[in-house]
N, C-alpha and C. Protein backbone atom coordinates (compact mmCIF):
# COMPACT_ATOMS: atom_id res chain seq x y z
N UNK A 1 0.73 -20.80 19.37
CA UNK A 1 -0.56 -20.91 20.01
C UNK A 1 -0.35 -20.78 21.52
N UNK A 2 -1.11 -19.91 22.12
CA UNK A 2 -1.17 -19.58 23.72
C UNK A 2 -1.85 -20.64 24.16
N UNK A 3 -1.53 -21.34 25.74
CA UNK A 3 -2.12 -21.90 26.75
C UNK A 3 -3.80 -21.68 26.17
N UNK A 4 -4.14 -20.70 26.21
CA UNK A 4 -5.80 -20.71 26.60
C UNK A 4 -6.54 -20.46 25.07
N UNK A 5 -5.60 -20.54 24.22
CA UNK A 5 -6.02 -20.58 22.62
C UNK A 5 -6.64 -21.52 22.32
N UNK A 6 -8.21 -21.85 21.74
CA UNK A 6 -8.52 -22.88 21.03
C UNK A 6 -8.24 -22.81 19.88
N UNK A 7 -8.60 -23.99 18.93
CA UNK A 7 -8.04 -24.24 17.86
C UNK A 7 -8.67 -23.43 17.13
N UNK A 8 -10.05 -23.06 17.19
CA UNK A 8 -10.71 -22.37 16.53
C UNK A 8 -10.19 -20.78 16.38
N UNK A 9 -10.16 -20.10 17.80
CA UNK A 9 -9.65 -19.15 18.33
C UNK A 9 -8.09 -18.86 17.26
N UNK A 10 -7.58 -19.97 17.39
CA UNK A 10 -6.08 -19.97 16.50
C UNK A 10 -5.88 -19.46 14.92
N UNK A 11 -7.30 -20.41 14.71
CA UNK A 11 -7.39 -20.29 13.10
C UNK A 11 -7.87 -18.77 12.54
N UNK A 12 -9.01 -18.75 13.66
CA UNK A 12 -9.57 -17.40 13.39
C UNK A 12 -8.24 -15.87 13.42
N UNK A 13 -7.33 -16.06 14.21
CA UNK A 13 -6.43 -15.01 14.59
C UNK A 13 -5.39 -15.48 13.28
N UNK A 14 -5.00 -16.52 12.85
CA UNK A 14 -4.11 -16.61 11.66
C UNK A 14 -5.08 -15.98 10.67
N UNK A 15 -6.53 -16.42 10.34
CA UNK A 15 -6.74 -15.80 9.32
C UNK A 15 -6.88 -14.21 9.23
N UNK A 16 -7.27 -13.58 10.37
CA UNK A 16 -7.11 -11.97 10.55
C UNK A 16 -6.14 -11.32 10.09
N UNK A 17 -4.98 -12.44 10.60
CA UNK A 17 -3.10 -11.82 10.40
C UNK A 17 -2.99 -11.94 9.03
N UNK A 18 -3.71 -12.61 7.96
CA UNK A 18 -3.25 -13.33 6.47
C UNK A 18 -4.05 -12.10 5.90
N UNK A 19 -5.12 -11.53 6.40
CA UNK A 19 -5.76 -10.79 5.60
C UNK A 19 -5.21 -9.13 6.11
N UNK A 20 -4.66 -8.65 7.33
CA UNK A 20 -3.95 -7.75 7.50
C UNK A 20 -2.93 -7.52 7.46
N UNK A 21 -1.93 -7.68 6.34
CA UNK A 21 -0.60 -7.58 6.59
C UNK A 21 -0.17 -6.08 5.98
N UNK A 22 1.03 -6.20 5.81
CA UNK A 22 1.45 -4.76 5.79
C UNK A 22 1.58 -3.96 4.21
N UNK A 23 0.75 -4.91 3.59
CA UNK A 23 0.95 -4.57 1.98
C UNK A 23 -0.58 -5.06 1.40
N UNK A 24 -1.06 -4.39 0.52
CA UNK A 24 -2.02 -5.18 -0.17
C UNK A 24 -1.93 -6.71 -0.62
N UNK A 25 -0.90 -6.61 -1.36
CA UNK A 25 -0.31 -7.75 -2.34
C UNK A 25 -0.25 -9.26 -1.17
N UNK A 26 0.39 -8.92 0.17
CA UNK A 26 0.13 -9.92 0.74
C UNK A 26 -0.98 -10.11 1.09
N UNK A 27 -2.04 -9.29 1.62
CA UNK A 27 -3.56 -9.36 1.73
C UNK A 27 -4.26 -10.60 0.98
N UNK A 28 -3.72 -10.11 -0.60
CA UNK A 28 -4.47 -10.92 -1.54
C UNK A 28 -4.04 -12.61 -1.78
N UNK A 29 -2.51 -11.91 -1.34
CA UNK A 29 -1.96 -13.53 -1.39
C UNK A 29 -2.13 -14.39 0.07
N UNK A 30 -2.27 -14.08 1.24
CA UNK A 30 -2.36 -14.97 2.25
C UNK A 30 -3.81 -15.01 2.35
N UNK A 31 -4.41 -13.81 2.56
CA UNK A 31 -6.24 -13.97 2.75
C UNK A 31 -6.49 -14.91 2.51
N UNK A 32 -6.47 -15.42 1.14
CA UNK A 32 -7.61 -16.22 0.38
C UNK A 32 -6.81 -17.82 0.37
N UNK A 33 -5.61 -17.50 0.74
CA UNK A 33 -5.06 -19.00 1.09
C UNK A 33 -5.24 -19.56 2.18
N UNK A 34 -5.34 -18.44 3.57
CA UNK A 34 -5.92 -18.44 4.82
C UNK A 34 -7.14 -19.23 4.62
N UNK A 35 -7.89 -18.49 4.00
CA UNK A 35 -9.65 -19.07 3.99
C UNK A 35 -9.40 -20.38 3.78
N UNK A 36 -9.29 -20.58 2.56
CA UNK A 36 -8.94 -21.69 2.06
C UNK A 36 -8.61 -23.17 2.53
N UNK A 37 -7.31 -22.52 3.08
CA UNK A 37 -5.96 -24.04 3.11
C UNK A 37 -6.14 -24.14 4.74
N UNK A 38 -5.73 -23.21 5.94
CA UNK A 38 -5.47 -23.11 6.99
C UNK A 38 -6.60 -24.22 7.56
N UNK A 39 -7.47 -24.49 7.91
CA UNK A 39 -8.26 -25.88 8.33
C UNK A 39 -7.56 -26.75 7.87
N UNK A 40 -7.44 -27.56 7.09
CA UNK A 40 -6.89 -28.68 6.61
C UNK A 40 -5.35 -28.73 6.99
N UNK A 41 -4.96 -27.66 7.67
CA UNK A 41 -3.44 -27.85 7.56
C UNK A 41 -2.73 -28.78 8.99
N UNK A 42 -1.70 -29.87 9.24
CA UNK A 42 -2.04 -30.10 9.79
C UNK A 42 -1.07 -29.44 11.40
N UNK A 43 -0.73 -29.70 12.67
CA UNK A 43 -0.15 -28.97 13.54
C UNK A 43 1.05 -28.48 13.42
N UNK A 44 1.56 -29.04 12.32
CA UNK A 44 3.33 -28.66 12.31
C UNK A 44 3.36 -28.10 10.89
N UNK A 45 2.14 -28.05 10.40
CA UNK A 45 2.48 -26.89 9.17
C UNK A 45 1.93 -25.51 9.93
N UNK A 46 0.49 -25.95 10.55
CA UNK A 46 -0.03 -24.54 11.10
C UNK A 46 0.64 -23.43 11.89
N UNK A 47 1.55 -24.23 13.00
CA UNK A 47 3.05 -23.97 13.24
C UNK A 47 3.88 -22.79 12.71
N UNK A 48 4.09 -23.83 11.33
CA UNK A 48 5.14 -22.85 10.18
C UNK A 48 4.19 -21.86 9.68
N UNK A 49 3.34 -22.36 9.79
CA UNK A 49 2.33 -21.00 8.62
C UNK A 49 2.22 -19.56 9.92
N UNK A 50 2.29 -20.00 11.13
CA UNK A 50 2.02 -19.07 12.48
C UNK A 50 3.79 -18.18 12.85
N UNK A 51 4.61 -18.84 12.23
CA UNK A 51 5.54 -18.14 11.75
C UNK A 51 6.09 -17.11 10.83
N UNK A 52 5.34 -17.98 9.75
CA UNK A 52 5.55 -17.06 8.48
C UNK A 52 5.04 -16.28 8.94
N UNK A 53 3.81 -15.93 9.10
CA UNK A 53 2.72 -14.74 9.43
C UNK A 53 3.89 -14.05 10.54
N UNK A 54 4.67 -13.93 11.12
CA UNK A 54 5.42 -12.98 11.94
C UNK A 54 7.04 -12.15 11.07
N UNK A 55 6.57 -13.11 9.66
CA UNK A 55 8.14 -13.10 8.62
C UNK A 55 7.66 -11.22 8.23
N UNK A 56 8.30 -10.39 7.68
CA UNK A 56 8.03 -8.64 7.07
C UNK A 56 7.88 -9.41 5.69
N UNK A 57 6.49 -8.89 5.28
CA UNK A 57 5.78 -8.42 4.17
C UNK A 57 7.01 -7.94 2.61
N UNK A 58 7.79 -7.53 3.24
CA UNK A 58 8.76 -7.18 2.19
C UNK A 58 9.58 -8.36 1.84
N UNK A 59 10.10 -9.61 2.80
CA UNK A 59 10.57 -10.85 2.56
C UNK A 59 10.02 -12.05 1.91
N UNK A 60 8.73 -11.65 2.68
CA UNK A 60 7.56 -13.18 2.00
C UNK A 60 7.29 -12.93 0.45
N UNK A 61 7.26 -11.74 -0.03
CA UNK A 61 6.79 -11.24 -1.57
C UNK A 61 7.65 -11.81 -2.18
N UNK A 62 8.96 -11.65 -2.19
CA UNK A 62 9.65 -11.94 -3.13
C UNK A 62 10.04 -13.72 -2.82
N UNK A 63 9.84 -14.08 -1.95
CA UNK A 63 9.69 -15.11 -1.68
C UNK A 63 8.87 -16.39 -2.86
N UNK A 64 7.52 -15.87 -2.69
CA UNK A 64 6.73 -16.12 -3.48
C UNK A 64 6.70 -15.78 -4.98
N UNK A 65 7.18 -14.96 -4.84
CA UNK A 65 6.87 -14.28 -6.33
C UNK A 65 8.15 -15.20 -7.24
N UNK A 66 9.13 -15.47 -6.45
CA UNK A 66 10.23 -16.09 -7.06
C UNK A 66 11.43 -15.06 -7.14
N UNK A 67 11.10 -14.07 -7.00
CA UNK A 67 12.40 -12.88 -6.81
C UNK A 67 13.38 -13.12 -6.10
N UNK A 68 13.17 -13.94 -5.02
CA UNK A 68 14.13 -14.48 -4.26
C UNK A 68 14.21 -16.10 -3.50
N UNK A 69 15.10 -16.99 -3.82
CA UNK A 69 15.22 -17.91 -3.02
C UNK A 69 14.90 -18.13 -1.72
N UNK A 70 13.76 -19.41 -1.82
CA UNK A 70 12.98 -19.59 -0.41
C UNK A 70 13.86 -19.86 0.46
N UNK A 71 13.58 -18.95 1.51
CA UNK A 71 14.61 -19.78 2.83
C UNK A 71 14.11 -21.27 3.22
N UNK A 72 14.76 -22.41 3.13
CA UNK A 72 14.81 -23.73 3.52
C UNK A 72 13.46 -23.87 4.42
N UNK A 73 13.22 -23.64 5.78
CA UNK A 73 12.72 -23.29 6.85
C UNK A 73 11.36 -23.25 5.99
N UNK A 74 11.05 -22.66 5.05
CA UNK A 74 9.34 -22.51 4.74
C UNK A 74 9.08 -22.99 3.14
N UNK A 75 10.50 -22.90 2.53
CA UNK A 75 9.86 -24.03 1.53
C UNK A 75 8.91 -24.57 0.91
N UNK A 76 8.82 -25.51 1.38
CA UNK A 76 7.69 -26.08 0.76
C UNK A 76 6.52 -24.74 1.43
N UNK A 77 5.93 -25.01 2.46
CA UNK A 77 5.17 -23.59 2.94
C UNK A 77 4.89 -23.22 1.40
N UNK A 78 5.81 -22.05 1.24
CA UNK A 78 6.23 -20.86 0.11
C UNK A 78 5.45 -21.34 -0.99
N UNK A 79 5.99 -22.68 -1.65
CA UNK A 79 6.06 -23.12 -2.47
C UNK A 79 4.45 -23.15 -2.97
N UNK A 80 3.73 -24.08 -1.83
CA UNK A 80 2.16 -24.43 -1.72
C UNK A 80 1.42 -23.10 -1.91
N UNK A 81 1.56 -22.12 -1.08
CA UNK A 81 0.84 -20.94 -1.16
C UNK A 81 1.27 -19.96 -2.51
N UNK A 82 2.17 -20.36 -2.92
CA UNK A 82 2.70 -19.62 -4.87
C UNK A 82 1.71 -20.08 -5.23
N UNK A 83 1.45 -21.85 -5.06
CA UNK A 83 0.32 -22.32 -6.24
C UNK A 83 -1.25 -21.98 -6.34
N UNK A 84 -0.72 -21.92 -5.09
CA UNK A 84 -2.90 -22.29 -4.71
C UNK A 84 -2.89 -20.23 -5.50
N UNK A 85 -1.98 -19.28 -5.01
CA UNK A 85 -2.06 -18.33 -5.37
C UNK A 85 -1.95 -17.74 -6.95
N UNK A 86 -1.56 -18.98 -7.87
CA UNK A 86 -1.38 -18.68 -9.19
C UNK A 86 -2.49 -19.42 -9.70
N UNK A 87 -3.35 -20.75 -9.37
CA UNK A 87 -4.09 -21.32 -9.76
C UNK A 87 -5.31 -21.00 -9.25
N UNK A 88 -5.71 -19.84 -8.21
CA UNK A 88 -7.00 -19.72 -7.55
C UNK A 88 -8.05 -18.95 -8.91
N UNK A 89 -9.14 -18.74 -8.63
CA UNK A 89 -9.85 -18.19 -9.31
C UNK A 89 -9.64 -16.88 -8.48
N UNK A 90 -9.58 -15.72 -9.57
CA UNK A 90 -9.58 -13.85 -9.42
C UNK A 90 -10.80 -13.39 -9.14
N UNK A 91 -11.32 -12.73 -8.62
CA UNK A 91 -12.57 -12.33 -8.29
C UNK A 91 -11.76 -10.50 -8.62
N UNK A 92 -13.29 -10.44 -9.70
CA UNK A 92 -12.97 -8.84 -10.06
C UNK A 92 -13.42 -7.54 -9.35
């Protein structure tokens, strides 16, 4: 978060980044966790989540998906956004 960033300002630019990433698949998976989760989260997850969002699209997938062992560092992160992403309701 920049000097002249409000919180609002913050949330709004994480959720832009969750819904533009460099793959569909993350689109679908951060978007709607963005909407979602990102308010409630609290400064030192929003933090990690303002990180991840800078992690390549090709790392976070398999991340999530389970293809590959979470790096330590986002963890839990990873972990939370698998669920909310396996348990959300699909919109067709």
């Amino acid at each position: 978060m920049t000097q002249t960033e409000s919180p609002e300002d913050r949330l709004k630019r994480m959720r832009m980044r969750s819904w533009r990433r460099g793959t569909k698949e993350m689109d679908l998976i951060l978007g709607p966790f963005a909407d979602s989760e990102l308010a409630g989260l609290d400064v030192a997850d929003l933090d990690l989540y303002d990180a991840l969002l800078s992690e390549n699209d090709q790392d976070i997938y398999p991340w999530i998906t389970g293809a590959q062992a979470l790096p330590d560092r986002y963890a839990a992160l990873l972990a939370r956004i698998g669920q909310f992403a396996r348990i959300r309701p699909r919109q067709i």
